[in-house]
Protein backbone atom coordinates (compact mmCIF):
# COMPACT_ATOMS: atom_id res chain seq x y z
CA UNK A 1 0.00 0.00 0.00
CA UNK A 2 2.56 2.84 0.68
CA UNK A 3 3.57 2.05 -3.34
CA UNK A 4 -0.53 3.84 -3.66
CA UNK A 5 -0.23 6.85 -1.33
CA UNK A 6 -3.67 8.32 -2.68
CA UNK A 7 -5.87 4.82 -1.93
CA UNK A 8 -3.78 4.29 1.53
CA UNK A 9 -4.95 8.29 2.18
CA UNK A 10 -8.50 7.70 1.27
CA UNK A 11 -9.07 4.23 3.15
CA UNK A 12 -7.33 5.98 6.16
CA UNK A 13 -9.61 9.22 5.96
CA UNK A 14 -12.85 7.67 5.24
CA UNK A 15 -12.13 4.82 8.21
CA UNK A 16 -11.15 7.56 10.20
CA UNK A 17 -14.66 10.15 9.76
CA UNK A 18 -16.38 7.37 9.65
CA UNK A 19 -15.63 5.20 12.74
CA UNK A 20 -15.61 8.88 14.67
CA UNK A 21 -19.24 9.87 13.72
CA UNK A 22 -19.98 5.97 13.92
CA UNK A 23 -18.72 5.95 18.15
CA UNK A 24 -18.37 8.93 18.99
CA UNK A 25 -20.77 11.31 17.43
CA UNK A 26 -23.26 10.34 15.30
CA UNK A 27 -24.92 13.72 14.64
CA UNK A 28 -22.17 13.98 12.15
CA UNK A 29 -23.68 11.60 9.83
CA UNK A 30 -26.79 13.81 9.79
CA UNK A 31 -24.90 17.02 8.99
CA UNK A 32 -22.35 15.69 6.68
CA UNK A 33 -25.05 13.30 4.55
CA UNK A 34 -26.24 13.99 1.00
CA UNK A 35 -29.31 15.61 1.22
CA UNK A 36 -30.49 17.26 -1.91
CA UNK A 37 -33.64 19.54 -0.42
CA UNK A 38 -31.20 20.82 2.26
CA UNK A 39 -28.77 21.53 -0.68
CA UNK A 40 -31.45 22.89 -3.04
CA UNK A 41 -33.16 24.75 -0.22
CA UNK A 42 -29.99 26.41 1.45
CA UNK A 43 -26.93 26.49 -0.35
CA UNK A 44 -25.15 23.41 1.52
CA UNK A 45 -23.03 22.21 -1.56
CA UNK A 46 -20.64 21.04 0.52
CA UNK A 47 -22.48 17.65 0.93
CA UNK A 48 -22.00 16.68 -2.60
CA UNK A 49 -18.27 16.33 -1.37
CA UNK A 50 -18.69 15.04 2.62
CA UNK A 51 -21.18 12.17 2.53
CA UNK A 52 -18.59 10.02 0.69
CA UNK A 53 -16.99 9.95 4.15
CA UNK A 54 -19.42 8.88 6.69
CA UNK A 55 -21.18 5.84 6.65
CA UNK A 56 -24.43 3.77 8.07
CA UNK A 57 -22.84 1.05 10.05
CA UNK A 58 -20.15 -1.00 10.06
CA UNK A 59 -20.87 -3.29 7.17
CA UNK A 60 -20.98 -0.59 4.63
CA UNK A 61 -17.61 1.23 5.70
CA UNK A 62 -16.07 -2.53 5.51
CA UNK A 63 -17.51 -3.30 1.74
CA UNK A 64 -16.81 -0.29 0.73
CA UNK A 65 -13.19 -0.04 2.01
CA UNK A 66 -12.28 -3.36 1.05
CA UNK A 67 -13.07 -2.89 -2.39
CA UNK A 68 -11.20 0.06 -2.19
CA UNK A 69 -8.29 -2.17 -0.87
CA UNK A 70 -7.89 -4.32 -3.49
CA UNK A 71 -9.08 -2.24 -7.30
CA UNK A 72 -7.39 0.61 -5.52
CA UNK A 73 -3.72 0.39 -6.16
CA UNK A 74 -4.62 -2.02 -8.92
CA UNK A 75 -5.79 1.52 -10.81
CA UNK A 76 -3.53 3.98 -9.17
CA UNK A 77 -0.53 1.79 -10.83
CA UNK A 78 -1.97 2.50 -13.86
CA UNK A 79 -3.23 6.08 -14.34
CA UNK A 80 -1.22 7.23 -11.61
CA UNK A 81 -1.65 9.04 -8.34
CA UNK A 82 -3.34 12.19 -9.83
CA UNK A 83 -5.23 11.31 -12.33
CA UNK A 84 -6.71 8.36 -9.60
CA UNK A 85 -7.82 10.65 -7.20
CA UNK A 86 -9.35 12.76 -9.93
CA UNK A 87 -11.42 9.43 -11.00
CA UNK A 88 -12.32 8.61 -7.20
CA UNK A 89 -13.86 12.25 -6.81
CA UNK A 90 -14.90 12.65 -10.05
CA UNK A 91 -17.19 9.59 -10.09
CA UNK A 92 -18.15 10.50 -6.44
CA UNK A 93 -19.50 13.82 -7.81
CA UNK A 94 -21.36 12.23 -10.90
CA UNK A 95 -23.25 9.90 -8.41
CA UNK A 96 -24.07 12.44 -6.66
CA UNK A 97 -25.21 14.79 -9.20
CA UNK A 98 -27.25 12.19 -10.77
CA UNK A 99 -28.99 11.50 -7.00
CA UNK A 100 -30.02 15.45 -6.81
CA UNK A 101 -31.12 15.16 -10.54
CA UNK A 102 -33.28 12.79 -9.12
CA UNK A 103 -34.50 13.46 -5.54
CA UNK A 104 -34.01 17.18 -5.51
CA UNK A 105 -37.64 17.89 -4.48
CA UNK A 106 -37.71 14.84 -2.37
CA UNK A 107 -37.66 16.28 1.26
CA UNK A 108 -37.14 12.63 3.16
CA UNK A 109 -34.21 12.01 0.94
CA UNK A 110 -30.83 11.44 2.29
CA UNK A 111 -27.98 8.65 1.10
CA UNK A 112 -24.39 8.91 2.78
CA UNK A 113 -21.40 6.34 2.23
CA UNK A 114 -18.67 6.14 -0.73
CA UNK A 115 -20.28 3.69 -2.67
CA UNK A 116 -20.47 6.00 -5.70
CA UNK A 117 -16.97 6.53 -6.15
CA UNK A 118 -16.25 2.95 -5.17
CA UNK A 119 -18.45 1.90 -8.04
CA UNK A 120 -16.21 4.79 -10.08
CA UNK A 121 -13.38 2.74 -9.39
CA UNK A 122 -14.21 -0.95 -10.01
CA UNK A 123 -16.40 -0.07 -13.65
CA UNK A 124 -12.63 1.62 -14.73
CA UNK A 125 -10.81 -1.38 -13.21
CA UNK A 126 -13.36 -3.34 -15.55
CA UNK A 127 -12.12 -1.24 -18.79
CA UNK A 128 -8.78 -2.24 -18.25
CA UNK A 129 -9.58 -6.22 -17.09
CA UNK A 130 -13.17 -6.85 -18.40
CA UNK A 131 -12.15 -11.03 -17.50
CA UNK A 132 -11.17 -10.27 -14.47
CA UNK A 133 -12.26 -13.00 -12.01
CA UNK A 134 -13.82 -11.22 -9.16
CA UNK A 135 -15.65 -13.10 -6.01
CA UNK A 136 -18.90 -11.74 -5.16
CA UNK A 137 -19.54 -11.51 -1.70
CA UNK A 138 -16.17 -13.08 -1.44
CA UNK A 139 -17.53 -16.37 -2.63
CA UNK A 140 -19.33 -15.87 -5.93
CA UNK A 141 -16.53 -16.14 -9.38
CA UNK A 142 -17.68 -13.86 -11.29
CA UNK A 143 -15.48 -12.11 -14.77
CA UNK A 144 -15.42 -7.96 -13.78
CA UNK A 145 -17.92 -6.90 -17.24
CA UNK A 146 -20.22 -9.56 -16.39
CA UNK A 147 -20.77 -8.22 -12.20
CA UNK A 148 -20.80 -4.83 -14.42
CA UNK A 149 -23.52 -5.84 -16.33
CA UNK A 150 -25.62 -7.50 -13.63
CA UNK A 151 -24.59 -4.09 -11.31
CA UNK A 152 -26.33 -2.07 -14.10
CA UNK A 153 -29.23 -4.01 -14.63
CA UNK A 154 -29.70 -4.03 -11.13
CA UNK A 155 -29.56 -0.80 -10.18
CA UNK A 156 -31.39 0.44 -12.90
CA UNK A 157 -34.29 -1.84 -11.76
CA UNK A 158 -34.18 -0.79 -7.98
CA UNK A 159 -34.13 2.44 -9.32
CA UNK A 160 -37.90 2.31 -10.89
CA UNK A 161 -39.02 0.29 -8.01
CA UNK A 162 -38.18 2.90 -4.96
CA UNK A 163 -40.87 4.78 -3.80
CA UNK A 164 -41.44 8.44 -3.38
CA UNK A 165 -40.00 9.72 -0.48
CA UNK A 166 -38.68 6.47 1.09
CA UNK A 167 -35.88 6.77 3.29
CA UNK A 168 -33.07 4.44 3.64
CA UNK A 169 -31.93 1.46 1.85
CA UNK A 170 -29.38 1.46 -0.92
CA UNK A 171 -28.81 4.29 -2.98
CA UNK A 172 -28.58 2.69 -6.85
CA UNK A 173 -28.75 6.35 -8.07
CA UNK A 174 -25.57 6.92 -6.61
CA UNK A 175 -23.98 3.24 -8.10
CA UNK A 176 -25.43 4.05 -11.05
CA UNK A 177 -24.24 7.48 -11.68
CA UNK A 178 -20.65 6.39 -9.97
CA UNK A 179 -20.28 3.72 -12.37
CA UNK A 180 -21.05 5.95 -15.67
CA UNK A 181 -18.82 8.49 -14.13
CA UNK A 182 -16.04 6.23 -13.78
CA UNK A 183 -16.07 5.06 -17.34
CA UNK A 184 -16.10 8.38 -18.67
CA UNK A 185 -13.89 9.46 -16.88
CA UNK A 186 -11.18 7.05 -17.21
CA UNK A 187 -11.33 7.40 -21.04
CA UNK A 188 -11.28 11.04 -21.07
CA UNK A 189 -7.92 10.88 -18.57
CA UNK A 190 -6.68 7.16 -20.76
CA UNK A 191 -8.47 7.25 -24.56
CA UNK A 192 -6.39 3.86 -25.26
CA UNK A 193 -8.15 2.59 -22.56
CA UNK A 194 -11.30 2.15 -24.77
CA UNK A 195 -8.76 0.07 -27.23
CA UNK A 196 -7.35 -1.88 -24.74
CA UNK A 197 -11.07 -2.98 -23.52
CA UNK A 198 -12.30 -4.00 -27.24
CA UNK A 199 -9.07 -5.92 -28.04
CA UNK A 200 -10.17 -7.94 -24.35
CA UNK A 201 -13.31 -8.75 -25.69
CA UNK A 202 -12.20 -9.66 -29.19
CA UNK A 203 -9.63 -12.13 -27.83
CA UNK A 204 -12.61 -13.90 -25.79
CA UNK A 205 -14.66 -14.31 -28.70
C-alpha cells in the first residue's frame, strides 16, 4: 500500500470520519449526509463532497473499504496518483449529481457512504480487465464486465421500483451514476483505454 499513497490516504480518511461519527458522534452523519432539499433549499453544496466519508454502520464502511483495498492500487498503478484521485472524486460527484437530478424535491431524501466513487473505481478497473475473475460476496466467481452488467441491470431496476420519499436502503442512483462516471472518466484521462477494452473482448470471442 505505501507504493498507492492516494488509496492508503482515502481508506485511512474515510475509516477515520467514519468510525468517529460511527462511536463517537453520530450527529455527524446527519450534517455531513447527502441531502439534496437541504442543498437545493440552502446552499449546503458542501455535501456533494462530505457524505462520501461517513457511513451507516459498520458493514458498509467494511464493503466499501475493502473494495477500495484491493481495485485501488490495482488503478492507481496504472493512471497514476493524480489522475486516480481525480477518478475517485470525479465519479463521487457524478453519483451524486445524478442522485439530486433525481431526488431534488424529495424532502425525506438522504444517502451517505462512498459507494459511488467505489463503483467509479471498479467499472474503470473493468475497462482495463473486463475477465477479471472477481468473487462476489467473497464467494461468488464472477469475470469484472459480467458483475458490471448484472450491477447495471440491477440498479437500474431498484431504481424504478423505490418509492417516493422512502428513506433508507441502498442508494442505486448513486452506483449508477458512480459507475457511468467512472467510465467516462477514465477514457477522457486514458483514450487507449477504450482500445485496450475491445481488443479484451475480441480475444474472448
Amino acid at each position: 500500500m505505501l507504493d498507492s499513497p492516494i488509496t492508503l490516504g482515502l481508506l485511512i480518511i474515510n475509516v477515520a470520519i467514519s468510525l468517529y461519527a460511527l462511536v463517537s458522534d453520530p450527529s455527524l452523519i446527519r450534517d455531513l449526509s447527502f441531502r439534496p432539499r437541504r442543498i437545493e433549499d440552502h446552499g449546503e453544496y458542501y455535501r456533494f463532497f462530505t457524505a462520501g466519508f461517513v457511513h451507516g454502520g459498520m458493514a458498509h464502511l467494511a464493503f466499501n473499504m475493502i473494495t477500495l483495498y484491493f481495485f485501488g492500487p490495482l488503478l492507481e498503478g496504472v493512471l497514476g496518483a493524480g489522475a486516480f484521485l481525480i477518478l475517485y472524486f470525479g465519479s463521487d460527484l457524478c453519483a451524486n449529481a445524478l442522485t439530486f437530478a433525481m431526488h431534488r424535491n424529495d424532502p425525506n431524501y438522504g444517502s451517505i457512504g462512498a459507494s459511488g466513487a467505489i463503483s467509479g473505481v471498479l467499472f474503470a478497473f473493468c475497462l482495463f480487465a473486463p475477465f477479471a475473475k472477481l468473487y462476489v460476496f467473497f464467494a461468488i466467481p464472477m469475470p469484472a464486465i459480467l458483475f458490471a452488467i448484472l450491477y447495471v441491470v440491477v440498479s437500474v431496476y431498484a431504481i424504478g421500483q423505490r418509492e417516493q420519499g422512502a428513506v433508507g436502503g441502498i442508494a442505486h442512483e448513486a452506483h449508477l451514476g458512480g459507475a457511468i462516471g467512472g467510465v467516462l472518466i477514465t477514457i477522457a484521462l486514458v483514450p487507449t483505454a477504450v482500445n485496450e477494452f475491445i481488443r479484451a473482448i475480441q480475444q474472448a470471442l
